[in-house]
PDB file of N, CA and C in Angstrom:
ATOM      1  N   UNK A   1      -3.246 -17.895  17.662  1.00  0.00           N
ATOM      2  CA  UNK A   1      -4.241 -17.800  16.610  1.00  0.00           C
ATOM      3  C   UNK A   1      -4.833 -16.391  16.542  1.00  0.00           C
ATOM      4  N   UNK A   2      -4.929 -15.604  17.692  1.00  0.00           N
ATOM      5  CA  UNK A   2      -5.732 -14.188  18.170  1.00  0.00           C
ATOM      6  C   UNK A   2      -4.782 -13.374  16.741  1.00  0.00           C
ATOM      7  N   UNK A   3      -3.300 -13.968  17.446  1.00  0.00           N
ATOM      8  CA  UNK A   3      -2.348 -13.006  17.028  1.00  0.00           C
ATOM      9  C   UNK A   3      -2.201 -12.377  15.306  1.00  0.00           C
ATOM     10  N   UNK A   4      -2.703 -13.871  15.051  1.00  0.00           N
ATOM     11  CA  UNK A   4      -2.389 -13.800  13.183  1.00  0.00           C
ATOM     12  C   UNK A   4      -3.915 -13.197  12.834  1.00  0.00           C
ATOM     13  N   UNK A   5      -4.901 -13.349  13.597  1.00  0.00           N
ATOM     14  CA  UNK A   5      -5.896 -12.486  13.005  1.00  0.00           C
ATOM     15  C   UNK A   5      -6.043 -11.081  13.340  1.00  0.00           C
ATOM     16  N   UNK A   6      -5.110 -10.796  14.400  1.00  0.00           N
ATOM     17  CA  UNK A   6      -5.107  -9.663  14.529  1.00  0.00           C
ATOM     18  C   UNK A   6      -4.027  -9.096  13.028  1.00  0.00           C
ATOM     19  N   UNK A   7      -2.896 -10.031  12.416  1.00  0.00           N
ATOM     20  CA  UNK A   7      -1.678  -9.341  12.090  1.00  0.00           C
ATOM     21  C   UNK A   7      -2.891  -9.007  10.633  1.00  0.00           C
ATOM     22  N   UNK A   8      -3.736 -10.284  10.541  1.00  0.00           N
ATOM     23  CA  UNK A   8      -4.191 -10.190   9.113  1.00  0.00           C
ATOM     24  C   UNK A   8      -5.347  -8.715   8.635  1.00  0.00           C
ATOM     25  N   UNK A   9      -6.053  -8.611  10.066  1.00  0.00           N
ATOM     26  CA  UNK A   9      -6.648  -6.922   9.856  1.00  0.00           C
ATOM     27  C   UNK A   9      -6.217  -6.005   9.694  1.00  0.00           C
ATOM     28  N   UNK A  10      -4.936  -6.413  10.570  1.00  0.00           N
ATOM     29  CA  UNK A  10      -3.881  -4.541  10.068  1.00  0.00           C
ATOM     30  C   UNK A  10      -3.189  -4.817   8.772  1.00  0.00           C
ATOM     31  N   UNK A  11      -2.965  -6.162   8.162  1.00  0.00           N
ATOM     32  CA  UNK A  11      -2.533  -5.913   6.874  1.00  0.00           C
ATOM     33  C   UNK A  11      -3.856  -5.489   5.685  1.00  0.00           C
ATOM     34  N   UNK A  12      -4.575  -5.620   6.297  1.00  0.00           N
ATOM     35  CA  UNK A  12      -6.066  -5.084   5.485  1.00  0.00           C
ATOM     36  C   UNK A  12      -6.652  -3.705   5.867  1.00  0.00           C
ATOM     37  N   UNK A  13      -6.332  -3.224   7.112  1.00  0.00           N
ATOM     38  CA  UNK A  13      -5.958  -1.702   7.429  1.00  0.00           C
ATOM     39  C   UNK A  13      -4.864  -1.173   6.356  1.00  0.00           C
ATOM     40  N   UNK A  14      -3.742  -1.713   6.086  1.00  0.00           N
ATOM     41  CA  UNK A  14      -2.590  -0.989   5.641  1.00  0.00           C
ATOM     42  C   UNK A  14      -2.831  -1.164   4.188  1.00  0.00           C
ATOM     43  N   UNK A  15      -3.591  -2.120   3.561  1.00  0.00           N
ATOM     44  CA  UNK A  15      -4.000  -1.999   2.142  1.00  0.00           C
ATOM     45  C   UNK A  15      -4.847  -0.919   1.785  1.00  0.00           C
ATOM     46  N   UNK A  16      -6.207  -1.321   2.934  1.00  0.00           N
ATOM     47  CA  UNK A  16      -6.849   0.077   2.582  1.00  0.00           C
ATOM     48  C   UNK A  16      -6.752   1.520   2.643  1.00  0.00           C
ATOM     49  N   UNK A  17      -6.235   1.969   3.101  1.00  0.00           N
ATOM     50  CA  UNK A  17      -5.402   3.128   3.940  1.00  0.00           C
ATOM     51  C   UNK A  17      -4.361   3.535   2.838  1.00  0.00           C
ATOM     52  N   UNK A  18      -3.778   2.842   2.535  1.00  0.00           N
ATOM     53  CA  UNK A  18      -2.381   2.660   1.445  1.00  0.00           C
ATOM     54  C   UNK A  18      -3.143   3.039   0.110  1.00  0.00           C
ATOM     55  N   UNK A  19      -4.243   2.213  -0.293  1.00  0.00           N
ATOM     56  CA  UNK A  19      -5.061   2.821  -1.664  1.00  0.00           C
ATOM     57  C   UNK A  19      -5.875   4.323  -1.230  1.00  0.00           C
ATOM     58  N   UNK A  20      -6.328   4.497  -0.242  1.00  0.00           N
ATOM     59  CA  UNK A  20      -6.620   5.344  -0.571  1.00  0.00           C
ATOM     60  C   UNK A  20      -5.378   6.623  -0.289  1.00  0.00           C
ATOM     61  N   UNK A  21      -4.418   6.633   0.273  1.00  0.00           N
ATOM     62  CA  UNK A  21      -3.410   7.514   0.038  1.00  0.00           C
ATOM     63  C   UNK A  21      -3.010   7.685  -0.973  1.00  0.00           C
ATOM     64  N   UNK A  22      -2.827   6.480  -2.135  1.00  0.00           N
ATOM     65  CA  UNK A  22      -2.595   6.930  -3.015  1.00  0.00           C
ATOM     66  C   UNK A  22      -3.432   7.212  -4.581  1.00  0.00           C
ATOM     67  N   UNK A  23      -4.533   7.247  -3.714  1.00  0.00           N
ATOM     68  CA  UNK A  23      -5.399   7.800  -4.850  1.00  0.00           C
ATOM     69  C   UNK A  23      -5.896   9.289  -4.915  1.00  0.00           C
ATOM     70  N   UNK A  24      -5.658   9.500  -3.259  1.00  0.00           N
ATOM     71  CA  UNK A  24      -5.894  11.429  -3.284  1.00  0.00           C
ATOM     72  C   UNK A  24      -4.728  11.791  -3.876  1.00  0.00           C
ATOM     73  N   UNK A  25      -3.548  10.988  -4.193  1.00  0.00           N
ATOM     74  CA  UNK A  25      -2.263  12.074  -4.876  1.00  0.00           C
ATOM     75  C   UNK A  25      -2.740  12.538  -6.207  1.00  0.00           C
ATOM     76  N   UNK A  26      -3.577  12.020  -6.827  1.00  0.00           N
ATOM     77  CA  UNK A  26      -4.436  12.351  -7.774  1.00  0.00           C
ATOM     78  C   UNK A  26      -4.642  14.045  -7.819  1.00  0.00           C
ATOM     79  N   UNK A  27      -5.136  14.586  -6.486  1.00  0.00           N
ATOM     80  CA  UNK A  27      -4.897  15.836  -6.759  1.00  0.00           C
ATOM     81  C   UNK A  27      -3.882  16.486  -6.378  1.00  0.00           C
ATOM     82  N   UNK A  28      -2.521  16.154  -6.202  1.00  0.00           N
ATOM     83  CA  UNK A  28      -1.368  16.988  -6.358  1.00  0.00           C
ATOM     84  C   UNK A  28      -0.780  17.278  -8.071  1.00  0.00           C
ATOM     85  N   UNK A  29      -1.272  16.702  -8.925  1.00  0.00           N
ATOM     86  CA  UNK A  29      -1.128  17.242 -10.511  1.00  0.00           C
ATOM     87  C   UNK A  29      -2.337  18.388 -10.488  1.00  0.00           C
ATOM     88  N   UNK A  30      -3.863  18.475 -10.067  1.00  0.00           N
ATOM     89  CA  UNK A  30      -4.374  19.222 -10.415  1.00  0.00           C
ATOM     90  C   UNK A  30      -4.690  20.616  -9.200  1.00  0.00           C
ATOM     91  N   UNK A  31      -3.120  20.632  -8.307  1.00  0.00           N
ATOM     92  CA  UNK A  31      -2.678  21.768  -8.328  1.00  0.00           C
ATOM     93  C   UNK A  31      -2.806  22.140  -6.343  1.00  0.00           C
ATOM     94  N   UNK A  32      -2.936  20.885  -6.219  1.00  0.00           N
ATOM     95  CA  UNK A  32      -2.679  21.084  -4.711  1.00  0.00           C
ATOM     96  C   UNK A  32      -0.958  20.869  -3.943  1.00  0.00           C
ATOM     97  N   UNK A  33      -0.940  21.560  -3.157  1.00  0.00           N
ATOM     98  CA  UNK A  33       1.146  21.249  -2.805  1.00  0.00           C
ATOM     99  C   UNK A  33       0.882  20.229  -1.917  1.00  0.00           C
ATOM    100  N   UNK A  34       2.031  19.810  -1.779  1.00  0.00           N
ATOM    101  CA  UNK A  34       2.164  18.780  -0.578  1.00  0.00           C
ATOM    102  C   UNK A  34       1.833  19.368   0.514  1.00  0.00           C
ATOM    103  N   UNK A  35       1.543  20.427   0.879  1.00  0.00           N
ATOM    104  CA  UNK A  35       0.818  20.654   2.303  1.00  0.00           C
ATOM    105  C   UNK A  35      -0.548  20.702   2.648  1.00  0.00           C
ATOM    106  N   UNK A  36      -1.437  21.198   1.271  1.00  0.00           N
ATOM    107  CA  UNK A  36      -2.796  20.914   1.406  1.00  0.00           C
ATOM    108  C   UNK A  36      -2.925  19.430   1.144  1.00  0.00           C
ATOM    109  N   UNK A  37      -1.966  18.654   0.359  1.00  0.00           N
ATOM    110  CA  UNK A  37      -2.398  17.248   0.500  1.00  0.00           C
ATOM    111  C   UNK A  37      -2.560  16.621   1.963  1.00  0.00           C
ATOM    112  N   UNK A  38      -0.934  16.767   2.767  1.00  0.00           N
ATOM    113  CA  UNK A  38      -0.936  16.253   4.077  1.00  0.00           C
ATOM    114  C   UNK A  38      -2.141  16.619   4.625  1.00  0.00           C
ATOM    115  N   UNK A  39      -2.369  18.176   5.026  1.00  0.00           N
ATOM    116  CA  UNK A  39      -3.845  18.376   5.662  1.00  0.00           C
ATOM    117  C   UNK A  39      -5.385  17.850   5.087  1.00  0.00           C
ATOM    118  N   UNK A  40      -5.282  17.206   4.189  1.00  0.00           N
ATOM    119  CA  UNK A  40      -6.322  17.286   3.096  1.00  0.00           C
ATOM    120  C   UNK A  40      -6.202  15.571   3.666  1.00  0.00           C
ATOM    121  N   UNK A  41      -5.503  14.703   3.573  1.00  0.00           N
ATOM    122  CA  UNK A  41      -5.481  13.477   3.858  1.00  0.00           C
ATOM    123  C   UNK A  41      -5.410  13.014   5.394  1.00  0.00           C
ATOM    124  N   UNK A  42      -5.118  14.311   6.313  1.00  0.00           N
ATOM    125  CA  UNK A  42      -4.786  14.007   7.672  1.00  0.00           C
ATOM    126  C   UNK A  42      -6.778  14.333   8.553  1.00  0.00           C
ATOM    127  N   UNK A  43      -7.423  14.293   7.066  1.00  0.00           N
ATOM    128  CA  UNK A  43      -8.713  15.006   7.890  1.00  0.00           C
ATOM    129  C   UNK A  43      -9.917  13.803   7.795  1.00  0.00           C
ATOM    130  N   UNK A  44      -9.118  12.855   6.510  1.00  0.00           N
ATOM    131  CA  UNK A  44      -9.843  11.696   6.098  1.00  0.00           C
ATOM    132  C   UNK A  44      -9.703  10.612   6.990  1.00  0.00           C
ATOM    133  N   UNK A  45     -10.640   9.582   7.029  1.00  0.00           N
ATOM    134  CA  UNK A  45     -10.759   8.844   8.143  1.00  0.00           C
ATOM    135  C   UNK A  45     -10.467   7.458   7.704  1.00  0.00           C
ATOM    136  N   UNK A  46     -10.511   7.623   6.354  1.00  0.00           N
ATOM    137  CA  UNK A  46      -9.601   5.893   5.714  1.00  0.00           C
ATOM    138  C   UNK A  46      -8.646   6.251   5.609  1.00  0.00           C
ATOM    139  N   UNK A  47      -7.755   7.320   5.610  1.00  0.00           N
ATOM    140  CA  UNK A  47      -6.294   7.437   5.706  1.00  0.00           C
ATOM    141  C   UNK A  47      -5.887   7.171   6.611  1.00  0.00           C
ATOM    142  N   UNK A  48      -6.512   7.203   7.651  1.00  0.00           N
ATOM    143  CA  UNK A  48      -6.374   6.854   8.871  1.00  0.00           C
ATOM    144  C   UNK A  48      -5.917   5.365   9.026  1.00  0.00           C
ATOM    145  N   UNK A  49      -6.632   4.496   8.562  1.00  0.00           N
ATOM    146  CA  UNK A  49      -6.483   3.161   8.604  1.00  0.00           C
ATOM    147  C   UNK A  49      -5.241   2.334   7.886  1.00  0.00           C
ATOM    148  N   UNK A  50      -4.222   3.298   7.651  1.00  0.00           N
ATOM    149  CA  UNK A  50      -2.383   3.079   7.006  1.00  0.00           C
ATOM    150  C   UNK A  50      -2.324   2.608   8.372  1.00  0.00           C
ATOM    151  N   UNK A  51      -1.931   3.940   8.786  1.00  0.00           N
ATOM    152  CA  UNK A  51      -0.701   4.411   9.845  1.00  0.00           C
ATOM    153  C   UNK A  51      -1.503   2.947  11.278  1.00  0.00           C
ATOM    154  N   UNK A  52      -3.030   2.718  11.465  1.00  0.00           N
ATOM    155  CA  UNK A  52      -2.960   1.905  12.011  1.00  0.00           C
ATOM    156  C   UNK A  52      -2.815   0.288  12.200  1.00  0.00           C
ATOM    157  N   UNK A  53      -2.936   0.257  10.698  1.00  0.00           N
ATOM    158  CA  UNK A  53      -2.944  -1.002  10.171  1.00  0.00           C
ATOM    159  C   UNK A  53      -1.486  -1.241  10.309  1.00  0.00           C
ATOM    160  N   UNK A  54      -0.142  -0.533   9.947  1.00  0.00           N
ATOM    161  CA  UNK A  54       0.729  -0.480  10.053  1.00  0.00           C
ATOM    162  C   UNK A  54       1.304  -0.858  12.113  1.00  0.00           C
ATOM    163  N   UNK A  55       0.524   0.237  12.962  1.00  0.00           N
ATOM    164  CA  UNK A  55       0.603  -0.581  14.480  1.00  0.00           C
ATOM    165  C   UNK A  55       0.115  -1.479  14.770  1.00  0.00           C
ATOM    166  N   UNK A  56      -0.434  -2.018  14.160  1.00  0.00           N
ATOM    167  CA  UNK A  56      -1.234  -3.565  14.416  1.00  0.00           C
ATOM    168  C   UNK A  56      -0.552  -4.301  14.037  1.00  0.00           C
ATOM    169  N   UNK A  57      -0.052  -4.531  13.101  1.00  0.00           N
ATOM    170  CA  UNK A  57       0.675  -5.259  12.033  1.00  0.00           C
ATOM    171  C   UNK A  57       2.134  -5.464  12.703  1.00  0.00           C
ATOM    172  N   UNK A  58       2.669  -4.605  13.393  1.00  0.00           N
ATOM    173  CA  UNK A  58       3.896  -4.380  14.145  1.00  0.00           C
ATOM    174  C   UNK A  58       3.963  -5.252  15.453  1.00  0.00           C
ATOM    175  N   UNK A  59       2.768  -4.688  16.296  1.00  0.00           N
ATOM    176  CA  UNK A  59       2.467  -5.549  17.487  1.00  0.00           C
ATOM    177  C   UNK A  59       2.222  -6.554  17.436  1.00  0.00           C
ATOM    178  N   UNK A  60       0.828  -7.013  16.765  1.00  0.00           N
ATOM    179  CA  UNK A  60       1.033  -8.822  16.661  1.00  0.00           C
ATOM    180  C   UNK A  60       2.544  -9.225  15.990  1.00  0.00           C
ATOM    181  N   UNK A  61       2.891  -8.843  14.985  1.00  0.00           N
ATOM    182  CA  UNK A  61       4.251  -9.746  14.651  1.00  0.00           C
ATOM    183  C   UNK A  61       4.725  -9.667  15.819  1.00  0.00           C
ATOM    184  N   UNK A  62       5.339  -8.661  16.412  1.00  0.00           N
ATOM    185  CA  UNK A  62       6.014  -8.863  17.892  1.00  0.00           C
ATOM    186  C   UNK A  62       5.602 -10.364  18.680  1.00  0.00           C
ATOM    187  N   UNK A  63       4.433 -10.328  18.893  1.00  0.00           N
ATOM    188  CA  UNK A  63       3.595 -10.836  19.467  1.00  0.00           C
ATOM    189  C   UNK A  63       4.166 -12.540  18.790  1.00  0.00           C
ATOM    190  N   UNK A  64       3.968 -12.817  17.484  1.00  0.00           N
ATOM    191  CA  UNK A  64       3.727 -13.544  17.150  1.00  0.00           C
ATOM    192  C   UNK A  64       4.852 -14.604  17.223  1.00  0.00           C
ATOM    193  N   UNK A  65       6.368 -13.248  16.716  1.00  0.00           N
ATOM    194  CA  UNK A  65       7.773 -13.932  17.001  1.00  0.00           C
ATOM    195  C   UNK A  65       8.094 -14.285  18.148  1.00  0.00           C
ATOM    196  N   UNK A  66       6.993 -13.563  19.262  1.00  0.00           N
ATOM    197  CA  UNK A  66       7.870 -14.619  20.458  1.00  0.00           C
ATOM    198  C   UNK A  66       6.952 -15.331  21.227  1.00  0.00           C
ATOM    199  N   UNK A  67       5.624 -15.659  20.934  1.00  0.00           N
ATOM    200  CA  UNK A  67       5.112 -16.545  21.461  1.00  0.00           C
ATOM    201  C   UNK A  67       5.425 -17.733  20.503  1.00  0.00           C
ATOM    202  N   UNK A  68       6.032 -17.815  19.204  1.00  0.00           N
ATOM    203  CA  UNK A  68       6.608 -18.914  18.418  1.00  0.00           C
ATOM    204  C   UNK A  68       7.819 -19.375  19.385  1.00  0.00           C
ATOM    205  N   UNK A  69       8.785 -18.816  19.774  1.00  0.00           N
ATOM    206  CA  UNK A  69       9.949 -19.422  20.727  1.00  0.00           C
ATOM    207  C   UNK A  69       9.589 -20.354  21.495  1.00  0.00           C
ATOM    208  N   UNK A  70       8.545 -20.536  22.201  1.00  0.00           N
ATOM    209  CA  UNK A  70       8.342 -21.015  23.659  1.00  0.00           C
ATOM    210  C   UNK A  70       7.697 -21.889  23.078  1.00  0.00           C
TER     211      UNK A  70
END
């Protein structure tokens, strides 16, 4: 039960995280390159919450597929 509420925060990490990544691309039309974006998004702290929502999301499934076996 831990497991699926853990899987269900990192899929709510990886939503939020995910919108806001793709709402700073917003300023790559008004003239930023993909490198001030990366640095520009690597400094924000809800961008942050992809990449972990994404390890959470990884581990409990792990988690989840094999405490289902037994």
């Amino acid at each position: 039960m831990i497991y699926w509420f853990g899987f269900l925060v990192g899929f709510g990490f990886t939503v939020s995280g995910g919108i806001s990544l793709i709402s700073y691309m917003n300023f790559l039309p008004a003239g930023f390159t993909w490198t001030e974006y990366l640095l520009f998004v690597q400094s924000r702290t809800e961008c942050w919450l992809f990449p972990i929502g994404v390890f959470l999301m990884f581990v409990t499934s792990l988690k989840i597929g094999h405490s289902s076996c037994h």
